[in-house]
Protein backbone atom coordinates (compact mmCIF):
# COMPACT_ATOMS: atom_id res chain seq x y z
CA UNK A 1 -0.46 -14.27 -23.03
CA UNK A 2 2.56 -16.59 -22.90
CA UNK A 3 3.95 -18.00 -20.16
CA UNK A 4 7.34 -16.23 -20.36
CA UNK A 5 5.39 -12.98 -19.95
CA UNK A 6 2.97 -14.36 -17.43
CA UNK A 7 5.86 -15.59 -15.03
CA UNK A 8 7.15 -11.65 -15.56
CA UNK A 9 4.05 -10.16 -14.51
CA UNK A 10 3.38 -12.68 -11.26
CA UNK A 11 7.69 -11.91 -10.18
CA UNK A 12 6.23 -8.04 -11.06
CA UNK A 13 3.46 -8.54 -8.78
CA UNK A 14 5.02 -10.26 -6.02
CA UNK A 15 7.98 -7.60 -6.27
CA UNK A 16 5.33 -4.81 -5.69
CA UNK A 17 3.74 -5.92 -2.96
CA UNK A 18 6.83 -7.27 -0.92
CA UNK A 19 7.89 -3.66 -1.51
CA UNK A 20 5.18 -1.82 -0.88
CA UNK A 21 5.24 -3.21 2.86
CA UNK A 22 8.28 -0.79 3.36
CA UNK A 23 5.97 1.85 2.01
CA UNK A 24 2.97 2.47 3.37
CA UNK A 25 0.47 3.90 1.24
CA UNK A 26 2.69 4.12 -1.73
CA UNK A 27 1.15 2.18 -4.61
CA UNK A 28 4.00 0.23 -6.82
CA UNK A 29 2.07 -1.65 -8.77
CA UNK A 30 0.36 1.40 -10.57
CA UNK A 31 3.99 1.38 -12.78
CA UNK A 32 3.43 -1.98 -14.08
CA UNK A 33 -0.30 -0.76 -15.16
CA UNK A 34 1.08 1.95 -16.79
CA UNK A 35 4.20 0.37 -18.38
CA UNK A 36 0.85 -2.32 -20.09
CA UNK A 37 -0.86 0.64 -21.16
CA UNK A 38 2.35 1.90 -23.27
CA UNK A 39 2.23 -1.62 -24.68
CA UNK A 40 -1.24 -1.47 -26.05
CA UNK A 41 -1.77 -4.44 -25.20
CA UNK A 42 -5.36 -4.48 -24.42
CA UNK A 43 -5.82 -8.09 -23.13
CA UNK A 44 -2.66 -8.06 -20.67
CA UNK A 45 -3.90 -4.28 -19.36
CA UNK A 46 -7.57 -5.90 -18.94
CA UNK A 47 -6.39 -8.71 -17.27
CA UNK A 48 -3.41 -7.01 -14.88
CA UNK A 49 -5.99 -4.18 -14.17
CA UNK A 50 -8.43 -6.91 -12.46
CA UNK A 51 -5.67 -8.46 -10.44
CA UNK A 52 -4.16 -5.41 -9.52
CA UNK A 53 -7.49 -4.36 -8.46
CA UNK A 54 -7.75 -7.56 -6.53
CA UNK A 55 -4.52 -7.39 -4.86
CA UNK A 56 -4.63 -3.25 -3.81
CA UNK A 57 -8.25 -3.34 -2.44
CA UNK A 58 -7.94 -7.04 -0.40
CA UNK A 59 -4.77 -5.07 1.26
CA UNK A 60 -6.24 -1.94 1.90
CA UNK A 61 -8.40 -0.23 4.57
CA UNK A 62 -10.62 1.36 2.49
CA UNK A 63 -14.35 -0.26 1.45
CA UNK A 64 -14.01 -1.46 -1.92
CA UNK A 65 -13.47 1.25 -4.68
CA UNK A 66 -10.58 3.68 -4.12
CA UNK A 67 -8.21 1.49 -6.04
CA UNK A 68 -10.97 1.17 -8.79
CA UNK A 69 -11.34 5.12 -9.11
CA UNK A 70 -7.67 5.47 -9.24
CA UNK A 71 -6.74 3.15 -11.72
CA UNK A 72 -9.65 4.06 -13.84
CA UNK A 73 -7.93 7.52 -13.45
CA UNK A 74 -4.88 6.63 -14.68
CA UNK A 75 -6.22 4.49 -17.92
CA UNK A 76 -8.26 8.11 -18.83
CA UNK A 77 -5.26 10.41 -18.00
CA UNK A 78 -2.87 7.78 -19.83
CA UNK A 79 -5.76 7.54 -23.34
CA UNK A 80 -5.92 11.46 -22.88
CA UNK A 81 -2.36 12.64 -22.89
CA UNK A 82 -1.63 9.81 -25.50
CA UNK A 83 -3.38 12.46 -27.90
CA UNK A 84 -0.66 15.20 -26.72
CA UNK A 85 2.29 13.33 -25.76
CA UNK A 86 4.16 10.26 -26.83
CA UNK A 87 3.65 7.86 -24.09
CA UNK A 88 7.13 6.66 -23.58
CA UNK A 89 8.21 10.30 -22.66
CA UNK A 90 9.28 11.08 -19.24
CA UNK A 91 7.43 14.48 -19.37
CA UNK A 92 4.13 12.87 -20.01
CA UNK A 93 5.01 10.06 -17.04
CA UNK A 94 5.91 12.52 -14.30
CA UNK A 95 2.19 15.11 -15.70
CA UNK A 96 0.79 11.52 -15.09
CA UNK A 97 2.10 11.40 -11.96
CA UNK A 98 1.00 14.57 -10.82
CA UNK A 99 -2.37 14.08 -11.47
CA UNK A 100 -2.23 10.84 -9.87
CA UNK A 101 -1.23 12.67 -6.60
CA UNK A 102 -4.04 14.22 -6.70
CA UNK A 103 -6.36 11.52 -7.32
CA UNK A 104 -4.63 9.77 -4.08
CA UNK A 105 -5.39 13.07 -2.30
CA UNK A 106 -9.16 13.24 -3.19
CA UNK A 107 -10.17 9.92 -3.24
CA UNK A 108 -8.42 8.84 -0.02
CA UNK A 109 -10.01 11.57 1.66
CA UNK A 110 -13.75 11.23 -0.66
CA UNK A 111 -13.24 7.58 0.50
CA UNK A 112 -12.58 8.20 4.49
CA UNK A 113 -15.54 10.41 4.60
CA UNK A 114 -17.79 8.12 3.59
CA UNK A 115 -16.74 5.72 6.19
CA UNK A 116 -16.60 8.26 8.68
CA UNK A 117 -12.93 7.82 9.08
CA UNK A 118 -10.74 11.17 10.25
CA UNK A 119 -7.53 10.83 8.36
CA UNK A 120 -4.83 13.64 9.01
CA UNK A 121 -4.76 15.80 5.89
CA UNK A 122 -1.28 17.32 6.35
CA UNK A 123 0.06 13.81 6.53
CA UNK A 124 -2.48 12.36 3.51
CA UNK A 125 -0.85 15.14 1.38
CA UNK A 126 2.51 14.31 1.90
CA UNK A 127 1.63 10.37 0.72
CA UNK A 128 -0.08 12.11 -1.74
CA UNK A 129 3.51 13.97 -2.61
CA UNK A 130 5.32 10.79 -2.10
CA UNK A 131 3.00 9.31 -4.48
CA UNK A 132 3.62 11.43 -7.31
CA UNK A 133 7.10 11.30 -6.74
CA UNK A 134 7.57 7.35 -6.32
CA UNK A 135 5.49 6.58 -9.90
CA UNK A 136 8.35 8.24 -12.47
CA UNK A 137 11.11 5.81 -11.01
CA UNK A 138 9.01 3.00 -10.36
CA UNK A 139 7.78 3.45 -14.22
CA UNK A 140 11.34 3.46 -15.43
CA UNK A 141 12.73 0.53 -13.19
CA UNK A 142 9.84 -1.41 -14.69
CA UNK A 143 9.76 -0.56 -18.22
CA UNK A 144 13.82 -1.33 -18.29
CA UNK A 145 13.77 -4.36 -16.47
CA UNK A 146 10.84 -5.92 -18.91
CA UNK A 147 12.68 -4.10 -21.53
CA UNK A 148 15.62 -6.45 -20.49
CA UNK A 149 13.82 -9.61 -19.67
CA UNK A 150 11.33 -9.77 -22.68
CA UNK A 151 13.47 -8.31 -25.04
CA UNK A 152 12.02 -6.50 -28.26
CA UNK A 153 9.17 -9.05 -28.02
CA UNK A 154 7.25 -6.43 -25.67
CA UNK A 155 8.23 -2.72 -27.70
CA UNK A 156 7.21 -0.02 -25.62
């Protein structure tokens, strides 16, 4: 990785999380992941993917592993509907981010139970809904801004 794209993905990261402070439970950062993914660039994904990881589960509330089953949804919902859709498309991105919704839904509440935690399920939907709705823009904010900044170095 060069430095030019490592100083992008640190301004990424430090974008996401000053901006996920105005939104609670709303997870950013999961549009950078994704935006790597379309790059197939397996050394960047592996390497954002373990900070990300880092970053999400130090800041949340949760034990340890939420964030892991989430993103490792998203890396087999993103290899599976590669085979259907082209990965660029905004049709594929916003089926992504409906299943993602519903990963937040189950594994926020799989998660709670475990630690005995009562979380409100009328208002962990509606993140859940927020969720799905916040990863399509996010997605496209970030893949035209690195678009912009890299240039055609970084094709996705």
């Amino acid at each position: 990785m060069n430095f030019s794209n490592l100083a992008w993905w640190a301004c990424f990261i430090f974008a996401g999380v000053w901006l996920q402070q105005g939104l609670p439970g709303i997870d950013v950062l999961v549009a950078g992941l994704l935006v790597s993914l379309q790059e197939r660039r397996h050394y960047q994904t592996f390497w954002l993917l373990l900070v990300l990881l880092l970053v999400q589960e130090g800041a949340g509330t949760l034990a340890f592993g939420s964030t892991a089953l989430w993103y490792g949804a998203l890396v087999v919902f993103f290899n599976v509907g590669r085979w259907l859709f082209e990965a660029e498309n905004l049709a594929f991105v916003v089926l992504l981010s409906l299943g993602l919704g519903a990963c937040h839904f189950l594994f926020t509440l799989m998660m709670a139970s475990l630690q005995q935690l009562d979380i409100p399920q009328d208002r962990l939907f509606m993140e859940s809904v927020w969720q799905a709705c916040a990863i399509p823009p996010a997605w496209w904010l970030t893949h035209f801004v690195r678009r912009r900044c890299m240039g055609d170095a970084h094709p996705v």
